[in-house]
PDB file of N, CA and C in Angstrom:
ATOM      1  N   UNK A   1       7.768 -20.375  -1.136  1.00  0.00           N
ATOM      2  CA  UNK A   1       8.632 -19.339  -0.606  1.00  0.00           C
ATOM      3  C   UNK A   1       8.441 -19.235   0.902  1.00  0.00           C
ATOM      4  N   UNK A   2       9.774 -18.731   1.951  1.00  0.00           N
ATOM      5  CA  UNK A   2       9.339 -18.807   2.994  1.00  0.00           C
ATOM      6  C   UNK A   2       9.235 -17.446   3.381  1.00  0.00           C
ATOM      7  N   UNK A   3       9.565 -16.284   2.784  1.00  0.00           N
ATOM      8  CA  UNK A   3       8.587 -14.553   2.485  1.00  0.00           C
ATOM      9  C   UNK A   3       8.747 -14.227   1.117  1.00  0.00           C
ATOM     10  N   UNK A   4       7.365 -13.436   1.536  1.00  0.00           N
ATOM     11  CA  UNK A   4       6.973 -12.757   0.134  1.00  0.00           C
ATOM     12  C   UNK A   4       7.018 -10.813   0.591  1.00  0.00           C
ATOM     13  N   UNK A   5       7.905 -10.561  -0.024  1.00  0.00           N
ATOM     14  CA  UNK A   5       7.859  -9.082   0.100  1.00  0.00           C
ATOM     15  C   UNK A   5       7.067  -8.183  -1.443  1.00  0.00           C
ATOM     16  N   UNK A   6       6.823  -7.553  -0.899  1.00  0.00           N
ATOM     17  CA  UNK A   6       6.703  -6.168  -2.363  1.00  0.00           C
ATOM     18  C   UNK A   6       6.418  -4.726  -1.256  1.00  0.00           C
ATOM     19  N   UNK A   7       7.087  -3.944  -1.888  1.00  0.00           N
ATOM     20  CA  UNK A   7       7.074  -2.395  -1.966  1.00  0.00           C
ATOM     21  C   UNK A   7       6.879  -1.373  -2.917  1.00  0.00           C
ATOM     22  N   UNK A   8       5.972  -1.145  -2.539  1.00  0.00           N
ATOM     23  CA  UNK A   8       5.330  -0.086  -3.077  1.00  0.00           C
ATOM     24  C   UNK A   8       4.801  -0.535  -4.587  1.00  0.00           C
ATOM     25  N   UNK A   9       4.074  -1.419  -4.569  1.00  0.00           N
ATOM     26  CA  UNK A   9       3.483  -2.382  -5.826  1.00  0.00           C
ATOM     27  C   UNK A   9       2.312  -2.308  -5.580  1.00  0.00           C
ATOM     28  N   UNK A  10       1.507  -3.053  -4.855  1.00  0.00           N
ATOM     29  CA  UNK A  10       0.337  -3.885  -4.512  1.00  0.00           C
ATOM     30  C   UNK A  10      -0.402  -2.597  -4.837  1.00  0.00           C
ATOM     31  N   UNK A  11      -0.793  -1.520  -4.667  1.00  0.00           N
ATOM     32  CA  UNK A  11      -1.445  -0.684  -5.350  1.00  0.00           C
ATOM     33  C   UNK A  11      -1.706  -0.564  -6.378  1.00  0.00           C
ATOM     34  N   UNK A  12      -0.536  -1.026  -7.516  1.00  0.00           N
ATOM     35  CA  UNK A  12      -0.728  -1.056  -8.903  1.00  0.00           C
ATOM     36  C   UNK A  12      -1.563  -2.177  -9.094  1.00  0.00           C
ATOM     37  N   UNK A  13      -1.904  -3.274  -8.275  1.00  0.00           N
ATOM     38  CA  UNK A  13      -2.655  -4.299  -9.159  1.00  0.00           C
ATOM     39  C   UNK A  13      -3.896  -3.903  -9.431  1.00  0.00           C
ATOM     40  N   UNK A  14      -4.592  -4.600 -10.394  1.00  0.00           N
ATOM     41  CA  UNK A  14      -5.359  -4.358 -11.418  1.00  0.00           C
ATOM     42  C   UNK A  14      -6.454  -4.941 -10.259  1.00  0.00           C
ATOM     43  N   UNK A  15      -6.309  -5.786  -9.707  1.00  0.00           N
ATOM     44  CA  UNK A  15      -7.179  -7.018  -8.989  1.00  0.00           C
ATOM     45  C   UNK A  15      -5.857  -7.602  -7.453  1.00  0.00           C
ATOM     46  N   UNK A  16      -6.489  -6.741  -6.608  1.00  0.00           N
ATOM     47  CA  UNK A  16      -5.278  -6.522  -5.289  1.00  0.00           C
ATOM     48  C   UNK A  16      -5.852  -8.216  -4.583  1.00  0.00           C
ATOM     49  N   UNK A  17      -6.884  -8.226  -4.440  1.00  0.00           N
ATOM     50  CA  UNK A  17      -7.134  -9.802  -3.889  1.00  0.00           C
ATOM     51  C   UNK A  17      -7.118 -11.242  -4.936  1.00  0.00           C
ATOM     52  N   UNK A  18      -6.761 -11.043  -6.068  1.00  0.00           N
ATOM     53  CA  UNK A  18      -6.286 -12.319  -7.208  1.00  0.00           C
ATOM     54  C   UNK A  18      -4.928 -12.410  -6.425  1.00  0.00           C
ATOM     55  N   UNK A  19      -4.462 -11.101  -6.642  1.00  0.00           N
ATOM     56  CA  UNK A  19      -2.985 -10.747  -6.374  1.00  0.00           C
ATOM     57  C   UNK A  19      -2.319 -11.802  -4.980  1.00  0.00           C
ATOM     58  N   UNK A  20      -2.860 -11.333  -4.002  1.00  0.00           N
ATOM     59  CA  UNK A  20      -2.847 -11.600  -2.661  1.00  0.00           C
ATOM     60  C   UNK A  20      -2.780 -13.149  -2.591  1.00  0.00           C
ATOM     61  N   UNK A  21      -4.382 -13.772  -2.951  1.00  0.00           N
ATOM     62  CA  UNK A  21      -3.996 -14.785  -2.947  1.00  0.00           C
ATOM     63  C   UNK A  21      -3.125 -15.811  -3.910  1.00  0.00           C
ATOM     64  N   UNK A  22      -2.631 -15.353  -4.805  1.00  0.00           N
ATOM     65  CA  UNK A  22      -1.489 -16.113  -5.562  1.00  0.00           C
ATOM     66  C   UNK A  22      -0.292 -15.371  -4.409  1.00  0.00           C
ATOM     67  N   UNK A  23      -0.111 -14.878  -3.985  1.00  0.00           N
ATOM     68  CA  UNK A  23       0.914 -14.653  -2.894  1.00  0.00           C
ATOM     69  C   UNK A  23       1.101 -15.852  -2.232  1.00  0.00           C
ATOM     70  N   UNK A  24      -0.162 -15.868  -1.277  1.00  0.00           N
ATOM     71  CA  UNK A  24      -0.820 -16.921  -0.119  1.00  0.00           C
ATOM     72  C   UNK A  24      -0.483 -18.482  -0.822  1.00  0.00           C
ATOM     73  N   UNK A  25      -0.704 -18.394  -1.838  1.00  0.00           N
ATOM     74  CA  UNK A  25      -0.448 -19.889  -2.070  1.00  0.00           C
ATOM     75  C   UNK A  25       0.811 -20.107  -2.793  1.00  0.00           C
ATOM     76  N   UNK A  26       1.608 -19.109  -3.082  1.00  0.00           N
ATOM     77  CA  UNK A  26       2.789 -19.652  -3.258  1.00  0.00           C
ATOM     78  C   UNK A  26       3.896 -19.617  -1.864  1.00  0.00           C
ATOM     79  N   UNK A  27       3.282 -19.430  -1.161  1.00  0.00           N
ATOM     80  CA  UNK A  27       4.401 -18.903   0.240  1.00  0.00           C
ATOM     81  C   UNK A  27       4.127 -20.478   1.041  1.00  0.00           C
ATOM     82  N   UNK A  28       5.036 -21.093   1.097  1.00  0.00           N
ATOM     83  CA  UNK A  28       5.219 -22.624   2.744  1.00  0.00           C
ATOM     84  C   UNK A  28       3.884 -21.958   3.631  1.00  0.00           C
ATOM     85  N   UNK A  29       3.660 -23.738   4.472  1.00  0.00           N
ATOM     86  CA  UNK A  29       2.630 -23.285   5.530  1.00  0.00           C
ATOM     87  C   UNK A  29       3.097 -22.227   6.130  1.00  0.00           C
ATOM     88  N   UNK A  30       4.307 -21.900   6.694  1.00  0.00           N
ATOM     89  CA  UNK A  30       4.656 -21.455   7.759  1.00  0.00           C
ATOM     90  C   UNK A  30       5.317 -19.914   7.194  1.00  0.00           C
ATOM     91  N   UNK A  31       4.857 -19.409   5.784  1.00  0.00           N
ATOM     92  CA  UNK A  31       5.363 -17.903   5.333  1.00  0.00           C
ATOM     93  C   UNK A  31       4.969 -17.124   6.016  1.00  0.00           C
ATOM     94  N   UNK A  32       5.385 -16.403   5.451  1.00  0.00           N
ATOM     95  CA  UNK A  32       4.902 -14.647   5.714  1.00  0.00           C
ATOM     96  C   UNK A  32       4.946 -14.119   4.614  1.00  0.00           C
ATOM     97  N   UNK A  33       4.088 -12.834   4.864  1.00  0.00           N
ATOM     98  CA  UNK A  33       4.062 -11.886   3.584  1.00  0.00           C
ATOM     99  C   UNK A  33       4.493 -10.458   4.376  1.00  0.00           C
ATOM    100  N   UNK A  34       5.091  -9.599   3.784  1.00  0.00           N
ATOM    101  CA  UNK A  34       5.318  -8.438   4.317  1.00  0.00           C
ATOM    102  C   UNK A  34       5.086  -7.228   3.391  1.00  0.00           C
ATOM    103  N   UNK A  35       3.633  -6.173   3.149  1.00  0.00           N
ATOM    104  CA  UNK A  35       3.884  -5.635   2.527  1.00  0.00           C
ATOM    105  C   UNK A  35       3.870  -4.070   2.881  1.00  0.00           C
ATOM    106  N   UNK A  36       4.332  -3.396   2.023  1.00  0.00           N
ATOM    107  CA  UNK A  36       5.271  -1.833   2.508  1.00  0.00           C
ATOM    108  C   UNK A  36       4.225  -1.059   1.215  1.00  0.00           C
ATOM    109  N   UNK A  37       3.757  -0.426   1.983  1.00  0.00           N
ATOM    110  CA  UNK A  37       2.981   0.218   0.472  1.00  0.00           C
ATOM    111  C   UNK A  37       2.080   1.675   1.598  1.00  0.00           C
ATOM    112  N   UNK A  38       2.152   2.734   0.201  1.00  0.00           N
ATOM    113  CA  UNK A  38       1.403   3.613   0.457  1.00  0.00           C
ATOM    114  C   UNK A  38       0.107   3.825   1.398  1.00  0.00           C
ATOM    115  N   UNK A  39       0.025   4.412   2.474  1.00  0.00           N
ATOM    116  CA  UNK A  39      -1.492   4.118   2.632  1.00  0.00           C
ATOM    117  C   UNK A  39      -1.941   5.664   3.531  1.00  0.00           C
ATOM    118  N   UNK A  40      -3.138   5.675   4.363  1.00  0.00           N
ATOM    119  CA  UNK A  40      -3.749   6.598   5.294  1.00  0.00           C
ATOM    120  C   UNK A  40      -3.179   7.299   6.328  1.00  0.00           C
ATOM    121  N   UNK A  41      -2.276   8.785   6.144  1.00  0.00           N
ATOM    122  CA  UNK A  41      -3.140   8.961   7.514  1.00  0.00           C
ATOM    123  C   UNK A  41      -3.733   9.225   8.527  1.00  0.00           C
ATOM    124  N   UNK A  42      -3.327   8.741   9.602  1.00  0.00           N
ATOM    125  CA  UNK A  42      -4.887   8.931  10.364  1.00  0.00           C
ATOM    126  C   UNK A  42      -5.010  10.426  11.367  1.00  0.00           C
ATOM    127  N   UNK A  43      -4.480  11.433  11.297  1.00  0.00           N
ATOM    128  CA  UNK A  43      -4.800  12.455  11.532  1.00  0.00           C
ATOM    129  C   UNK A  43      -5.652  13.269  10.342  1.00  0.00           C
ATOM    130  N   UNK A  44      -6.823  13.791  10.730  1.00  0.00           N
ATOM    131  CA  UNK A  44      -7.718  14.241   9.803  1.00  0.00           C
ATOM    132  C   UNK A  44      -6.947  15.738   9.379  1.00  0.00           C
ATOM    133  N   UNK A  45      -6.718  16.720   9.931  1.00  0.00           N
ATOM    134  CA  UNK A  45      -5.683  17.729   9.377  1.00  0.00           C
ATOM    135  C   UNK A  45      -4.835  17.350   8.776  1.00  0.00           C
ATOM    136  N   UNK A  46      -3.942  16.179   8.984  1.00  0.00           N
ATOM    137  CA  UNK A  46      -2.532  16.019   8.600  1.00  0.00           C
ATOM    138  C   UNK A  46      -2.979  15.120   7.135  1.00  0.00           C
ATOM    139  N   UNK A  47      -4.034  14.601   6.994  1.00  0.00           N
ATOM    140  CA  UNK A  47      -4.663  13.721   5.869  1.00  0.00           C
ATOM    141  C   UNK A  47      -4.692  14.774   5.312  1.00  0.00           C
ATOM    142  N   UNK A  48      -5.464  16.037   5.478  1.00  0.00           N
ATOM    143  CA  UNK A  48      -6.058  17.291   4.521  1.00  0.00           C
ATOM    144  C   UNK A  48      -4.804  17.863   3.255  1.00  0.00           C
ATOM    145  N   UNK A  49      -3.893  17.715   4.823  1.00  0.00           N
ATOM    146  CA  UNK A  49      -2.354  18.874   4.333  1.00  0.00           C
ATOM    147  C   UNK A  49      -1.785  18.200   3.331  1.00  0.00           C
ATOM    148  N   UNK A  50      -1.830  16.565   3.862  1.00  0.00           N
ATOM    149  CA  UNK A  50      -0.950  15.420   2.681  1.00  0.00           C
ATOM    150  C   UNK A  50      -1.940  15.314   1.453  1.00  0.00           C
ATOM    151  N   UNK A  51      -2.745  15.224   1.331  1.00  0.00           N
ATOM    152  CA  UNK A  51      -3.995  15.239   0.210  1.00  0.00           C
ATOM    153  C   UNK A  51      -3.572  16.247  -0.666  1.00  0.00           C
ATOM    154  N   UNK A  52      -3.627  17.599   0.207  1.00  0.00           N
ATOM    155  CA  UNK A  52      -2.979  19.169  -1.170  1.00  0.00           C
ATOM    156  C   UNK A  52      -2.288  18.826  -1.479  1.00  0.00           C
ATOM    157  N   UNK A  53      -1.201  18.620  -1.062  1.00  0.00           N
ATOM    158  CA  UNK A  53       0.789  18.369  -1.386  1.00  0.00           C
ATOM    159  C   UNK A  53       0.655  17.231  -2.191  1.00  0.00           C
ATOM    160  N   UNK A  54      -0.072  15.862  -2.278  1.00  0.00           N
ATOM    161  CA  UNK A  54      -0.139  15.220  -3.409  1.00  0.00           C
ATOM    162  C   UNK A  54      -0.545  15.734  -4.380  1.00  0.00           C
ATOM    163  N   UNK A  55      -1.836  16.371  -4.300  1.00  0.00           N
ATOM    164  CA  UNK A  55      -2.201  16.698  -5.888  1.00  0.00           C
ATOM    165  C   UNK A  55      -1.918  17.842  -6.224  1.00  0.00           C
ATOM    166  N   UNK A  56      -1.430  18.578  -5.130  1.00  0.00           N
ATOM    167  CA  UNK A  56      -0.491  20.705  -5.833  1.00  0.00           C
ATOM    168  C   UNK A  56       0.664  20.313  -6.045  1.00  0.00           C
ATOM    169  N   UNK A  57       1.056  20.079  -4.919  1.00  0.00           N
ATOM    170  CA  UNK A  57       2.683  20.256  -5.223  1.00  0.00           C
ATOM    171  C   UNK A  57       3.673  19.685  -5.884  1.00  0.00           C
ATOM    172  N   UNK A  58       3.312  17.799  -5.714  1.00  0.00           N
ATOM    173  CA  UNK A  58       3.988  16.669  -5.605  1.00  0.00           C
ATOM    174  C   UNK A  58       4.061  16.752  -7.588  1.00  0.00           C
ATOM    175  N   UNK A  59       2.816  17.023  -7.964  1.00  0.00           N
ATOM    176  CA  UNK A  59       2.797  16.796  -9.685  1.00  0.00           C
ATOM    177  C   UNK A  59       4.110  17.966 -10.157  1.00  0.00           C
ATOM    178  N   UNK A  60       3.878  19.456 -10.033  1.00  0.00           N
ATOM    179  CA  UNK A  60       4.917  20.328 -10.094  1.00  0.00           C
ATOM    180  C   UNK A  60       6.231  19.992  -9.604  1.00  0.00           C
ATOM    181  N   UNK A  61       6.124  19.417  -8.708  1.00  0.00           N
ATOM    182  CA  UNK A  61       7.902  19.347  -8.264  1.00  0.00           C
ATOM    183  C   UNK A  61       7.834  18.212  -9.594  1.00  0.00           C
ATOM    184  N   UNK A  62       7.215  16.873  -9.973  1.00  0.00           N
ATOM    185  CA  UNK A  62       7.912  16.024 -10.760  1.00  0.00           C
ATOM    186  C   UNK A  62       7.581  16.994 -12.211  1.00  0.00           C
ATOM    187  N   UNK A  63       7.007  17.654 -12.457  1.00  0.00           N
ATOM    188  CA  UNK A  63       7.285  18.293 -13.712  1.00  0.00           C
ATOM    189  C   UNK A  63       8.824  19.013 -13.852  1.00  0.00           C
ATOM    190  N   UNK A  64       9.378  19.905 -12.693  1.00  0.00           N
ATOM    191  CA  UNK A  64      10.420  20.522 -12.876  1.00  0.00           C
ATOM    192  C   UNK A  64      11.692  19.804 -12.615  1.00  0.00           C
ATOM    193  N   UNK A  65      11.477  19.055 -11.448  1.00  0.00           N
ATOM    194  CA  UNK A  65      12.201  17.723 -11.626  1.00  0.00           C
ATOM    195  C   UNK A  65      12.754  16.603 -12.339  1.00  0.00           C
ATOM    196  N   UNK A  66      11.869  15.882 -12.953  1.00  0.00           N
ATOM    197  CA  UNK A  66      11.583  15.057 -13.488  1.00  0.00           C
ATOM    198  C   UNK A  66      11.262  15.005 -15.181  1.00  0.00           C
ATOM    199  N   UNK A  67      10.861  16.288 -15.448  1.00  0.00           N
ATOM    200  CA  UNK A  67       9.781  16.556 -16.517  1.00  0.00           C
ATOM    201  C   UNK A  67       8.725  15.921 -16.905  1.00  0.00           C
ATOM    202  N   UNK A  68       8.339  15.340 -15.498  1.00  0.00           N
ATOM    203  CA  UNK A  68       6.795  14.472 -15.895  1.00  0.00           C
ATOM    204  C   UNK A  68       6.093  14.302 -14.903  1.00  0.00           C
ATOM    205  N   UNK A  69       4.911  15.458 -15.157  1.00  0.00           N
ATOM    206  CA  UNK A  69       3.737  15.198 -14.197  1.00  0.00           C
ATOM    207  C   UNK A  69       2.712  14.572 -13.924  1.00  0.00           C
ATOM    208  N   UNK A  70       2.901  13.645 -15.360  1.00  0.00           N
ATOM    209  CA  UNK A  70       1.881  12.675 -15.239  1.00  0.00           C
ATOM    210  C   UNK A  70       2.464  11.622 -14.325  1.00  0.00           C
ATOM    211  N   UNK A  71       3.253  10.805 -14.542  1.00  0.00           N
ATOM    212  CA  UNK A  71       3.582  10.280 -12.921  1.00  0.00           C
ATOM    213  C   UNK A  71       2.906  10.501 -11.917  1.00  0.00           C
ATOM    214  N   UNK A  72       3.874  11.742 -11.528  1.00  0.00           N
ATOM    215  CA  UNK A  72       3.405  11.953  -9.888  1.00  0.00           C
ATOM    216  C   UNK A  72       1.695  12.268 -10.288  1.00  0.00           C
ATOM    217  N   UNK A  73       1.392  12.737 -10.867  1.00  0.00           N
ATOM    218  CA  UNK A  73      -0.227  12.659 -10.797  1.00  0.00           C
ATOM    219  C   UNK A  73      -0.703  11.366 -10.664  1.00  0.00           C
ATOM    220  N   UNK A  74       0.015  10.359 -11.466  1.00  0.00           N
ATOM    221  CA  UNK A  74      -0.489   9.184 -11.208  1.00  0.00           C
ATOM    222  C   UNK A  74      -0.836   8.709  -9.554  1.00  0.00           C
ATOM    223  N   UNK A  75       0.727   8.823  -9.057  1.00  0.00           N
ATOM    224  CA  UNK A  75       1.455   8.048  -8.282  1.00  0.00           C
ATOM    225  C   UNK A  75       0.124   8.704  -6.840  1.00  0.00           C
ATOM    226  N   UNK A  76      -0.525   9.891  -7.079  1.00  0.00           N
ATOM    227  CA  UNK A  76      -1.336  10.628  -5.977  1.00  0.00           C
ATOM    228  C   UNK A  76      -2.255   9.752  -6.166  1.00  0.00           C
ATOM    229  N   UNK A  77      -2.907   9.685  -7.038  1.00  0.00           N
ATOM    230  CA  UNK A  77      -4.425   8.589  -6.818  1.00  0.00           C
ATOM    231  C   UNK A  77      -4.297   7.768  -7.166  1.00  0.00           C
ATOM    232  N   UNK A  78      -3.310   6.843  -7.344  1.00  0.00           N
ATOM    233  CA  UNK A  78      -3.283   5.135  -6.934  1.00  0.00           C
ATOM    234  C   UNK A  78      -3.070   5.413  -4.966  1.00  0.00           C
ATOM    235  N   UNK A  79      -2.828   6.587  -4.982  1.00  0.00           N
ATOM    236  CA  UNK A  79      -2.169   6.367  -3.426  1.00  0.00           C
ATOM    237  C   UNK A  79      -4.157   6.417  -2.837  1.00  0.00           C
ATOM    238  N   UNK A  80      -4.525   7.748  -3.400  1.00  0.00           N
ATOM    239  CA  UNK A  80      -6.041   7.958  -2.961  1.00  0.00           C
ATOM    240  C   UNK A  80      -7.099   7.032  -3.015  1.00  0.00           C
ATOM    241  N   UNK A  81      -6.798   6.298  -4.166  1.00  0.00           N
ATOM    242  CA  UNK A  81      -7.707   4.934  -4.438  1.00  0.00           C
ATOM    243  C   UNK A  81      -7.567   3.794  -4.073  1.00  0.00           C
ATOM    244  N   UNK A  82      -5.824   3.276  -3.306  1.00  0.00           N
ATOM    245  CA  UNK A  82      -5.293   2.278  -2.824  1.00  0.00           C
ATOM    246  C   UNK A  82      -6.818   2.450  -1.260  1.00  0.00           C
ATOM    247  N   UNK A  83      -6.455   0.919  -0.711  1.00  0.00           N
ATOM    248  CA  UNK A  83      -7.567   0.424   0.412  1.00  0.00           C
ATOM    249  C   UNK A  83      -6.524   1.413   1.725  1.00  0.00           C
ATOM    250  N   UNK A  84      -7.499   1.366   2.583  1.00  0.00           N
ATOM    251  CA  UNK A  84      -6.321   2.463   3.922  1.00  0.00           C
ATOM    252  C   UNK A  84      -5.963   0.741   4.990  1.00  0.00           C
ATOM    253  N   UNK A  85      -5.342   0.961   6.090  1.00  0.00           N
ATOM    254  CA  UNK A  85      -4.827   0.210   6.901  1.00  0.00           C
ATOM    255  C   UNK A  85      -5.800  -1.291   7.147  1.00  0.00           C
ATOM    256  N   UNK A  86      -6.871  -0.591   7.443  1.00  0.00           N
ATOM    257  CA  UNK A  86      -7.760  -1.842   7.887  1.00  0.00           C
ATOM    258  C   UNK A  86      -8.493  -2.469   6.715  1.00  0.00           C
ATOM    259  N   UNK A  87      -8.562  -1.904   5.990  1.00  0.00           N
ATOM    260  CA  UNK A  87      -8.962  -2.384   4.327  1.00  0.00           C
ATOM    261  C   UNK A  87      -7.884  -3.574   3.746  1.00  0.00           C
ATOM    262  N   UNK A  88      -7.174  -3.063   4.063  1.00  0.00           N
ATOM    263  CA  UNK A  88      -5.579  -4.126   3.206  1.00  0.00           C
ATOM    264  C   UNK A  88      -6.098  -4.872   4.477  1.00  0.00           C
ATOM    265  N   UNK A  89      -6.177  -4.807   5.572  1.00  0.00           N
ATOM    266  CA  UNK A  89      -5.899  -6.228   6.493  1.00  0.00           C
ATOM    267  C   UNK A  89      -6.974  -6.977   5.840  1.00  0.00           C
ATOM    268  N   UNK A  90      -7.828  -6.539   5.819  1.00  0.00           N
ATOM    269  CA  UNK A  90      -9.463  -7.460   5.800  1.00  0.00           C
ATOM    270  C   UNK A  90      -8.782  -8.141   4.016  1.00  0.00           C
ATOM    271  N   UNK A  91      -8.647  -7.164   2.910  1.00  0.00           N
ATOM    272  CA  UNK A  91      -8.024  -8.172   2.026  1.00  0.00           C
ATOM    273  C   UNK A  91      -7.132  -8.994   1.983  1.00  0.00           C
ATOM    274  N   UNK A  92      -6.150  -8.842   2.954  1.00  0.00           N
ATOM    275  CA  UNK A  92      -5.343  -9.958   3.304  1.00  0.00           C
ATOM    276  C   UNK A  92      -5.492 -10.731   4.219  1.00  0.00           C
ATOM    277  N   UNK A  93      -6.749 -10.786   4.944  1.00  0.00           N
ATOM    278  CA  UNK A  93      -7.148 -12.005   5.320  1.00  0.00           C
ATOM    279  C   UNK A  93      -8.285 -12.676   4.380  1.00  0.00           C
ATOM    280  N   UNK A  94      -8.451 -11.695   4.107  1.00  0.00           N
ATOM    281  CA  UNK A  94     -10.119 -12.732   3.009  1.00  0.00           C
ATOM    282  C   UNK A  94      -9.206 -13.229   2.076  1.00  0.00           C
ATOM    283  N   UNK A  95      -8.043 -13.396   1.425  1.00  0.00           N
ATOM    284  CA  UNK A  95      -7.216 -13.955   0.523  1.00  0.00           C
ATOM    285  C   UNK A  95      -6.507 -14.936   1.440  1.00  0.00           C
ATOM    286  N   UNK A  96      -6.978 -15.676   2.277  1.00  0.00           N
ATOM    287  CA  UNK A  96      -6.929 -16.804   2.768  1.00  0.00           C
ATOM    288  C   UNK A  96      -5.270 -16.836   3.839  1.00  0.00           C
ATOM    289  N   UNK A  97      -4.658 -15.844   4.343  1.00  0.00           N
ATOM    290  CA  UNK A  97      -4.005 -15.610   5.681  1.00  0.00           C
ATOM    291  C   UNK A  97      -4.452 -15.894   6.628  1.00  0.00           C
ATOM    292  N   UNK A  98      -3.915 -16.270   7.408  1.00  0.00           N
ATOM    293  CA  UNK A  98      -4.591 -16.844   8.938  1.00  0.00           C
ATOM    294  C   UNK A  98      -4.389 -15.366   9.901  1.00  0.00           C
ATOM    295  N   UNK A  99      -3.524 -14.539   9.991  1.00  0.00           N
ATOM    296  CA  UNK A  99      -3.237 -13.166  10.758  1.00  0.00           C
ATOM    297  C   UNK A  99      -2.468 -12.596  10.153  1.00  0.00           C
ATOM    298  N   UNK A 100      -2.654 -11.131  10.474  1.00  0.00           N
ATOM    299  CA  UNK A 100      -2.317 -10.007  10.034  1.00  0.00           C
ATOM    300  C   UNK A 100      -2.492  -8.715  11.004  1.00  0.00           C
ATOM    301  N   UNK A 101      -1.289  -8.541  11.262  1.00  0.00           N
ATOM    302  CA  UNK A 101      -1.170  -6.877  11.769  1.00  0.00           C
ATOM    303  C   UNK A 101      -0.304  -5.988  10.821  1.00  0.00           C
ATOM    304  N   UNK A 102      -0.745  -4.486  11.337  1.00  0.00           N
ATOM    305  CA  UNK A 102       0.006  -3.629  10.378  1.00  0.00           C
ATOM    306  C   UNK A 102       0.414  -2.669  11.016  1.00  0.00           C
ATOM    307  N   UNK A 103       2.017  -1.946  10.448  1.00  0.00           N
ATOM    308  CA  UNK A 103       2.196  -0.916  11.284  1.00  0.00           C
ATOM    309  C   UNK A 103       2.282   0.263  10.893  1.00  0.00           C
ATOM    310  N   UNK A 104       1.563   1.510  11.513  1.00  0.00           N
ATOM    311  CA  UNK A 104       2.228   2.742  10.425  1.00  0.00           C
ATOM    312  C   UNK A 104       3.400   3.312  10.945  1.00  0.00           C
ATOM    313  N   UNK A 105       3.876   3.937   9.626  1.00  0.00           N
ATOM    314  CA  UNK A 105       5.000   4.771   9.565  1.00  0.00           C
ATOM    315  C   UNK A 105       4.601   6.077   9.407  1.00  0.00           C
ATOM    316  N   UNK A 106       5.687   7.356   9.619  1.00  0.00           N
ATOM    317  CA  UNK A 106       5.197   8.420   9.426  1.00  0.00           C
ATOM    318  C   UNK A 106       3.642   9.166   9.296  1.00  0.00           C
ATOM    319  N   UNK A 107       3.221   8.807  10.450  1.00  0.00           N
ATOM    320  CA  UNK A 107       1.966   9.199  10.646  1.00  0.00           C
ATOM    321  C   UNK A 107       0.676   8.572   9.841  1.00  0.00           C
ATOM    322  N   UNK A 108       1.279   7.233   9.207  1.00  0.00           N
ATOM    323  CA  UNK A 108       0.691   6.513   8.378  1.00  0.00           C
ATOM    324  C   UNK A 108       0.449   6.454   6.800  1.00  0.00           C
ATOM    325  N   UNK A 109       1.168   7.783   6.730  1.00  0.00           N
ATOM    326  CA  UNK A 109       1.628   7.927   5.214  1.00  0.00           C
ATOM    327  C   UNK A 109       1.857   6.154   4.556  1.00  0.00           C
ATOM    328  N   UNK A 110       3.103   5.897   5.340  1.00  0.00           N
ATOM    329  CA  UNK A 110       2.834   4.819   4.578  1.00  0.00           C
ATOM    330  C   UNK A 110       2.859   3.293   6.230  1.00  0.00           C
ATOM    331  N   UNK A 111       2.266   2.156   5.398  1.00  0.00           N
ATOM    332  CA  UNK A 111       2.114   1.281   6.669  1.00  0.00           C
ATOM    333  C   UNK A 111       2.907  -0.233   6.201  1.00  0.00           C
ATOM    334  N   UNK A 112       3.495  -0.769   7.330  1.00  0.00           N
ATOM    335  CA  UNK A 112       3.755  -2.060   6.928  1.00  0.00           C
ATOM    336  C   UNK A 112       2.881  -3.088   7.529  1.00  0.00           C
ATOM    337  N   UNK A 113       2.512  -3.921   6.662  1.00  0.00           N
ATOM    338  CA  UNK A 113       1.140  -5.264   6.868  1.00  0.00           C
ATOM    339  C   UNK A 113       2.323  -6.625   7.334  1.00  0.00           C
ATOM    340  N   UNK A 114       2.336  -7.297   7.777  1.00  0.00           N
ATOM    341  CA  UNK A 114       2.701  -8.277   8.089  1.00  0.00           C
ATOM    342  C   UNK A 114       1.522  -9.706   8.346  1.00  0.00           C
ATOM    343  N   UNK A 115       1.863 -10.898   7.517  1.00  0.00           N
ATOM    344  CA  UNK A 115       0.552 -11.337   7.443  1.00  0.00           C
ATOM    345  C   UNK A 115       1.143 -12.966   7.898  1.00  0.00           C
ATOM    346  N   UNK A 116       0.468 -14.080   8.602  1.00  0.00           N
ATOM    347  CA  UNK A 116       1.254 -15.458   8.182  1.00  0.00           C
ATOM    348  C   UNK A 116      -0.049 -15.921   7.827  1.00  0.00           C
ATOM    349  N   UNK A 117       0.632 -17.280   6.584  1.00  0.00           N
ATOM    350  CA  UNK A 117       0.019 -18.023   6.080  1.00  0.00           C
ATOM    351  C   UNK A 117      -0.971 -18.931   7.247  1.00  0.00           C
ATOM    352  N   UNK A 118      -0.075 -19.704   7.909  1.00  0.00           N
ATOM    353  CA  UNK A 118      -0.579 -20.677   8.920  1.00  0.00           C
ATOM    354  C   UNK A 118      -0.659 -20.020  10.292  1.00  0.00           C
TER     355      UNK A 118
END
């Protein structure tokens, strides 16, 4: 492949660096990987505020919403247990990428990784 995208996945894997590198080796010398996924961030207040609102609010709104709070309960600590910015880089280079930068969005809520093979 000459990119490999996923959004809002790579959190769910069971095993995020198996994952990665079956990415890495199915992508041409010359791929990229681009991934879009949940992550840190980096204001320590604004981490605090987003932390409550995942686990108060976010479950209740999908209960009345949705009628299912197990979800969004889920969906909060895969986010809490997912790796933060510099964590995903270091696994996506130890899964055999040659570089990787990442960018955040919305205050890092969520970040995009951009990685090349060669």
């Amino acid at each position: 492949f000459d990119i490999i995208t996923i959004g809002f996945g790579l959190r769910n894997f069971t095993n995020k660096s198996n994952g990665l590198k079956e990415m890495q080796r199915c992508l041409k010398d010359d791929g990229k990987l681009l991934v879009l996924e949940f992550s840190k961030p980096k204001n320590k207040t604004f981490s605090k505020i987003y932390d409550w609102y995942s686990f108060n609010i976010l479950p209740k709104l999908g209960s009345i919403l949705a009628k299912d709070s197990d979800s969004y309960q889920y969906l909060a600590e895969s986010i809490r247990m997912h790796p933060d910015q510099e964590e995903l880089k270091g696994l996506i280079l130890n899964s055999g990428f040659l570089s990787c930068k990442f960018y955040n969005l919305l205050n890092g809520i969520v970040a995009i990784h951009v990685a090349d093979k060669k």
